[in-house]
N, C-alpha and C. Protein backbone atom coordinates (compact mmCIF):
# COMPACT_ATOMS: atom_id res chain seq x y z
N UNK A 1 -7.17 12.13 -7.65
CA UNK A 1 -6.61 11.34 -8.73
C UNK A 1 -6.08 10.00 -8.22
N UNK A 2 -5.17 9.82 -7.10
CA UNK A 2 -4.77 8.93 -6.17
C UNK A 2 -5.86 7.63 -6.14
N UNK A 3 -6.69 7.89 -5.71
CA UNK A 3 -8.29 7.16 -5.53
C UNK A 3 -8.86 6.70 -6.56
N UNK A 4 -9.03 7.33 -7.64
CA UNK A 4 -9.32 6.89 -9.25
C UNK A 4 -7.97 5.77 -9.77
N UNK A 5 -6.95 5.91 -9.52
CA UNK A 5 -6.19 5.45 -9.79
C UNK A 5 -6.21 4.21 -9.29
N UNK A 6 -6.17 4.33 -7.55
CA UNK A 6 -6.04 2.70 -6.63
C UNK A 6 -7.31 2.08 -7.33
N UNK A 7 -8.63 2.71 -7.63
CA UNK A 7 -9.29 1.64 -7.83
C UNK A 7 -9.76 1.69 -8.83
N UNK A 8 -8.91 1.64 -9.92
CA UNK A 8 -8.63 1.34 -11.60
C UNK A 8 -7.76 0.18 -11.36
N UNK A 9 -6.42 0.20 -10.44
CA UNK A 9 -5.28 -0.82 -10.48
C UNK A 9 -5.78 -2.10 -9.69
N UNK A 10 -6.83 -1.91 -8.59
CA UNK A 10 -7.00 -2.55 -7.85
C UNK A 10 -8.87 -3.73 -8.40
N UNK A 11 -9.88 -3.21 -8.93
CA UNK A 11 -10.36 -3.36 -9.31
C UNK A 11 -9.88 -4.52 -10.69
N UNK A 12 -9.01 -3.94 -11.12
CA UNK A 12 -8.82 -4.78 -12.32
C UNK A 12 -8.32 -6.25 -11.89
N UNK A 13 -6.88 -6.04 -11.20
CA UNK A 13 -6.31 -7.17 -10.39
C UNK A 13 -7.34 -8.09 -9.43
N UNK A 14 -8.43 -7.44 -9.28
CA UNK A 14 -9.80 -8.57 -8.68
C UNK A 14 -10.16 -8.93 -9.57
N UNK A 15 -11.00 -8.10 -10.24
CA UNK A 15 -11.27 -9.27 -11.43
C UNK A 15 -10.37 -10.37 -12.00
N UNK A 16 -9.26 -10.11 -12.35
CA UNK A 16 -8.06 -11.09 -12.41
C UNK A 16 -8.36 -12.24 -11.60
N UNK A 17 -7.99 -12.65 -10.14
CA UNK A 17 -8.14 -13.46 -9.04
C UNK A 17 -9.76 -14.03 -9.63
N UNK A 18 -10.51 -13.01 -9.51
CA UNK A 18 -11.82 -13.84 -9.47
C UNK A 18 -12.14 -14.63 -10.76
N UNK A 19 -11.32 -14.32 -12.05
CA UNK A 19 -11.61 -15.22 -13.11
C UNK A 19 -10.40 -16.38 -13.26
N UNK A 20 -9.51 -16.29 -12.65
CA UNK A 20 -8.50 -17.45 -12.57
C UNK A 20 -8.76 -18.48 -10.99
N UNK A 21 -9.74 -18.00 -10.51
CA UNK A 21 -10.20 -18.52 -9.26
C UNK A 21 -9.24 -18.58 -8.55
N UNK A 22 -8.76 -17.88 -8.23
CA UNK A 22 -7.03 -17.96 -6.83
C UNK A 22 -7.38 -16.97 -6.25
N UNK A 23 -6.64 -16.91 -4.68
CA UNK A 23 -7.14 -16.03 -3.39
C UNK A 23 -5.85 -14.75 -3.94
N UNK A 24 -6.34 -13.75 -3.50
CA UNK A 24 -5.52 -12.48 -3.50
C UNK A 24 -5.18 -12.49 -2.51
N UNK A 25 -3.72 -11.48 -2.51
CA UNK A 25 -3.18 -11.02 -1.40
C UNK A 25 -2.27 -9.73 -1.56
N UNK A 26 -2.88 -8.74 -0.83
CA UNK A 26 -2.36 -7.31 -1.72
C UNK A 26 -1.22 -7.09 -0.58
N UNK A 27 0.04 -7.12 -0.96
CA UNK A 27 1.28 -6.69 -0.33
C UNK A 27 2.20 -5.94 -1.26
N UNK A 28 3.40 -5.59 -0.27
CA UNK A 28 4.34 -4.70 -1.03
C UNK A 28 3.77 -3.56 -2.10
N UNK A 29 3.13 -2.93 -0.99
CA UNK A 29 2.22 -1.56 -1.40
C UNK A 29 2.54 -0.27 -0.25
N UNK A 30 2.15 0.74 -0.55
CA UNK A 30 2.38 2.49 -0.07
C UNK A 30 3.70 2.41 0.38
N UNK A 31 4.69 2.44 -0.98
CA UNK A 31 5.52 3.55 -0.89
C UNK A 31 5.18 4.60 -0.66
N UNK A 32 4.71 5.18 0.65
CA UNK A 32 4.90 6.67 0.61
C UNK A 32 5.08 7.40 1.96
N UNK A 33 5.30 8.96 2.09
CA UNK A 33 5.66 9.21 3.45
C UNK A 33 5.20 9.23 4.42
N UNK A 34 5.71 9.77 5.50
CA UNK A 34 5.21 10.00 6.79
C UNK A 34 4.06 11.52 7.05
N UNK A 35 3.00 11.47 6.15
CA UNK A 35 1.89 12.29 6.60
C UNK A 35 0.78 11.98 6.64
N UNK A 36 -0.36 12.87 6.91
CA UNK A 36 -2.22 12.32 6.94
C UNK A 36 -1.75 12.07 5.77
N UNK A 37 -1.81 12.57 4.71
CA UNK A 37 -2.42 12.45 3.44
C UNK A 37 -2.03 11.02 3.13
N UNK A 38 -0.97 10.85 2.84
CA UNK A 38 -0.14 9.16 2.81
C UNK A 38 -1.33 8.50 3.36
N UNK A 39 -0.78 8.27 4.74
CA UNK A 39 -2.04 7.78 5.98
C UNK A 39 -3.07 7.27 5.22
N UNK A 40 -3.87 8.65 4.71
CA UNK A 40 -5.04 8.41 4.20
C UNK A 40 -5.06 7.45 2.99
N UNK A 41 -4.50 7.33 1.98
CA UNK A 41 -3.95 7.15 0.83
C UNK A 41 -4.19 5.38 1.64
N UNK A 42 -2.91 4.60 2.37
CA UNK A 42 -3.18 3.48 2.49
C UNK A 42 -4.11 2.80 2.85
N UNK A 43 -4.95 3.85 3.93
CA UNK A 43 -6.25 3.36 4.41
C UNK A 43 -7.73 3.49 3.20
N UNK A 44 -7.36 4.19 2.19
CA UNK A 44 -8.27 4.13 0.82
C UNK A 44 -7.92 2.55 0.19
N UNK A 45 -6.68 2.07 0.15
CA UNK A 45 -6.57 0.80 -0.54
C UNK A 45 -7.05 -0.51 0.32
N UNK A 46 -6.34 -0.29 1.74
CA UNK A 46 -6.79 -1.20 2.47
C UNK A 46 -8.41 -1.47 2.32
N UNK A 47 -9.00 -0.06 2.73
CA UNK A 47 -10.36 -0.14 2.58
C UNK A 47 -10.80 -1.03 0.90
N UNK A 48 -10.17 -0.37 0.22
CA UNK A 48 -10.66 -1.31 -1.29
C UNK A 48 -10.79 -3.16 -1.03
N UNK A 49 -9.48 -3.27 -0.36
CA UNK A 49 -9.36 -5.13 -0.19
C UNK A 49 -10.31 -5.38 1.05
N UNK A 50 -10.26 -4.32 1.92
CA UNK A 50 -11.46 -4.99 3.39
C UNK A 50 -13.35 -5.13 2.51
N UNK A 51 -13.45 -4.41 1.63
CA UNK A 51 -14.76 -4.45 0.85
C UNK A 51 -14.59 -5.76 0.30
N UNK A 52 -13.70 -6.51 -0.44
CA UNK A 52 -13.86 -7.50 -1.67
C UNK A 52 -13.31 -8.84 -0.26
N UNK A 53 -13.03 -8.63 0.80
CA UNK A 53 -12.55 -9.53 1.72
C UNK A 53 -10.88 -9.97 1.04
N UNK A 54 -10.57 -9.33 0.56
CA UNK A 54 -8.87 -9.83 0.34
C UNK A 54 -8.28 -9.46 0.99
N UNK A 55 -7.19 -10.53 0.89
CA UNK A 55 -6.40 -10.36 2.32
C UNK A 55 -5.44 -9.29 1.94
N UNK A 56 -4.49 -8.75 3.14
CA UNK A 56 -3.43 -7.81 2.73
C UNK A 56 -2.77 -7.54 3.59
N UNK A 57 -1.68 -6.99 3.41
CA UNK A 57 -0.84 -6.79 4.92
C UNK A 57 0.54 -5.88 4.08
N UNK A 58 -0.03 -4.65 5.43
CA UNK A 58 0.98 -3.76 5.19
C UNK A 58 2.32 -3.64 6.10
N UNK A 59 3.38 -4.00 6.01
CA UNK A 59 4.76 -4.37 6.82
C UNK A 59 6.07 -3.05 6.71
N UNK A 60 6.52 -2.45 7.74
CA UNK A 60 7.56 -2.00 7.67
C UNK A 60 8.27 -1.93 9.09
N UNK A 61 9.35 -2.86 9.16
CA UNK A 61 9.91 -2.41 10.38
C UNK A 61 10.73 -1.76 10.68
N UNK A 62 11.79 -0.81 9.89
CA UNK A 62 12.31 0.19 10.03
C UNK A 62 12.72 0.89 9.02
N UNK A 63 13.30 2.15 8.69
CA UNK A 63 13.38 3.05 7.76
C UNK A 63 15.02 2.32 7.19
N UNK A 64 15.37 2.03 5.95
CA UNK A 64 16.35 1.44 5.93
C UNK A 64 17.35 2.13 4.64
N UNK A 65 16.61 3.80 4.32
CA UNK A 65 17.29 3.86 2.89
C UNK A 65 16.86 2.92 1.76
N UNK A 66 16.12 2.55 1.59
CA UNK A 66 15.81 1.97 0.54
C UNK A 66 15.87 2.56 -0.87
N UNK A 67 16.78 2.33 -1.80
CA UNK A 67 17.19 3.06 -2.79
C UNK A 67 16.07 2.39 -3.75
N UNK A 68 15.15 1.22 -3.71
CA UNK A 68 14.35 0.92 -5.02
C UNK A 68 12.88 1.26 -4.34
N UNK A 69 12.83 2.13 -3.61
CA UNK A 69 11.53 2.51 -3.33
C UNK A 69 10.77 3.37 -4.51
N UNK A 70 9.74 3.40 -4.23
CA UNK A 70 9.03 4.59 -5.29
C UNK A 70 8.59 5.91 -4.86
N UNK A 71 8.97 5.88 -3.67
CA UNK A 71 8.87 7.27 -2.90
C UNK A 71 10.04 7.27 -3.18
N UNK A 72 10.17 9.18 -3.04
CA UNK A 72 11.36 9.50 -2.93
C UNK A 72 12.41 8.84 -1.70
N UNK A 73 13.69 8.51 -1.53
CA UNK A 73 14.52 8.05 -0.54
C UNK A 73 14.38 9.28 0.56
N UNK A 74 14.67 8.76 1.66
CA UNK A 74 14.76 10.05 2.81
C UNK A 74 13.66 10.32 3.22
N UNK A 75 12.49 9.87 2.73
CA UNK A 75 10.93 10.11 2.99
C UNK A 75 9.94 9.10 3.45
N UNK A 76 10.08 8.03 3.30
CA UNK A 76 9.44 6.38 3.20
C UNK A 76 8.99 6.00 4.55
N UNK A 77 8.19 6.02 5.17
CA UNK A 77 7.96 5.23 6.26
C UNK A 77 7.16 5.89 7.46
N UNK A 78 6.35 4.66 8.30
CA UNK A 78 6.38 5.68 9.44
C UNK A 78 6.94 5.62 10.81
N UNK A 79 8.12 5.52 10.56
CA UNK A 79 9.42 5.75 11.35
C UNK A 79 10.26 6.09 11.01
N UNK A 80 10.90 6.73 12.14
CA UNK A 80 11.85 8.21 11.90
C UNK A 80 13.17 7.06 11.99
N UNK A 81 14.29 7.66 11.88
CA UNK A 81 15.78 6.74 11.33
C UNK A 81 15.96 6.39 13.00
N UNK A 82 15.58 6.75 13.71
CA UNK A 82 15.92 6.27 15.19
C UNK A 82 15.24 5.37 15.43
N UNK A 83 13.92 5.19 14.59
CA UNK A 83 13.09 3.59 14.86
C UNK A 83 12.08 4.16 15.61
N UNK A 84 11.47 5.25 15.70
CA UNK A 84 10.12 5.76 16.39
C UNK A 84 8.71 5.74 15.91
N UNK A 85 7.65 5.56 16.04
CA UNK A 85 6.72 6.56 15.33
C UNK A 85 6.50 7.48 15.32
């Protein structure tokens, strides 16, 4: 469902860019935790923007509590509260 979903949200937002003629840039994306499945999950979207050549960049440098995440809090990242992978 995950997969149907990224590229329903992601698909559309290209078309967008490509009819207003402006460069994309897919950031502030995968809220989600520290497992394969996650893992997998970002590397399905990335893969979506490495196909259409848009740029993107996924950033986290440490686990910070983030209370407006969309993952649950206590779960987010892939680093542990000591700053590891």
């Amino acid at each position: 469902m995950c997969e149907f979903v990224d590229s329903l949200t992601f698909n559309g937002k290209y078309r967008d860019v490509k009819h207003l003629k402006i460069a994309g840039f897919l950031t502030e994306f995968g809220a989600l935790g520290n497992t394969e499945k996650c893992a997998k999950e970002i590397d399905y979207v990335t893969s979506l923007a490495d196909s259409k050549f848009n740029s993107w960049s996924y950033w986290q440098y440490k686990y910070y509590y983030d209370i407006t995440t969309a993952a649950a809090p206590g779960i987010e990242g892939f680093y542990d509260f000591n700053g590891n992978l």
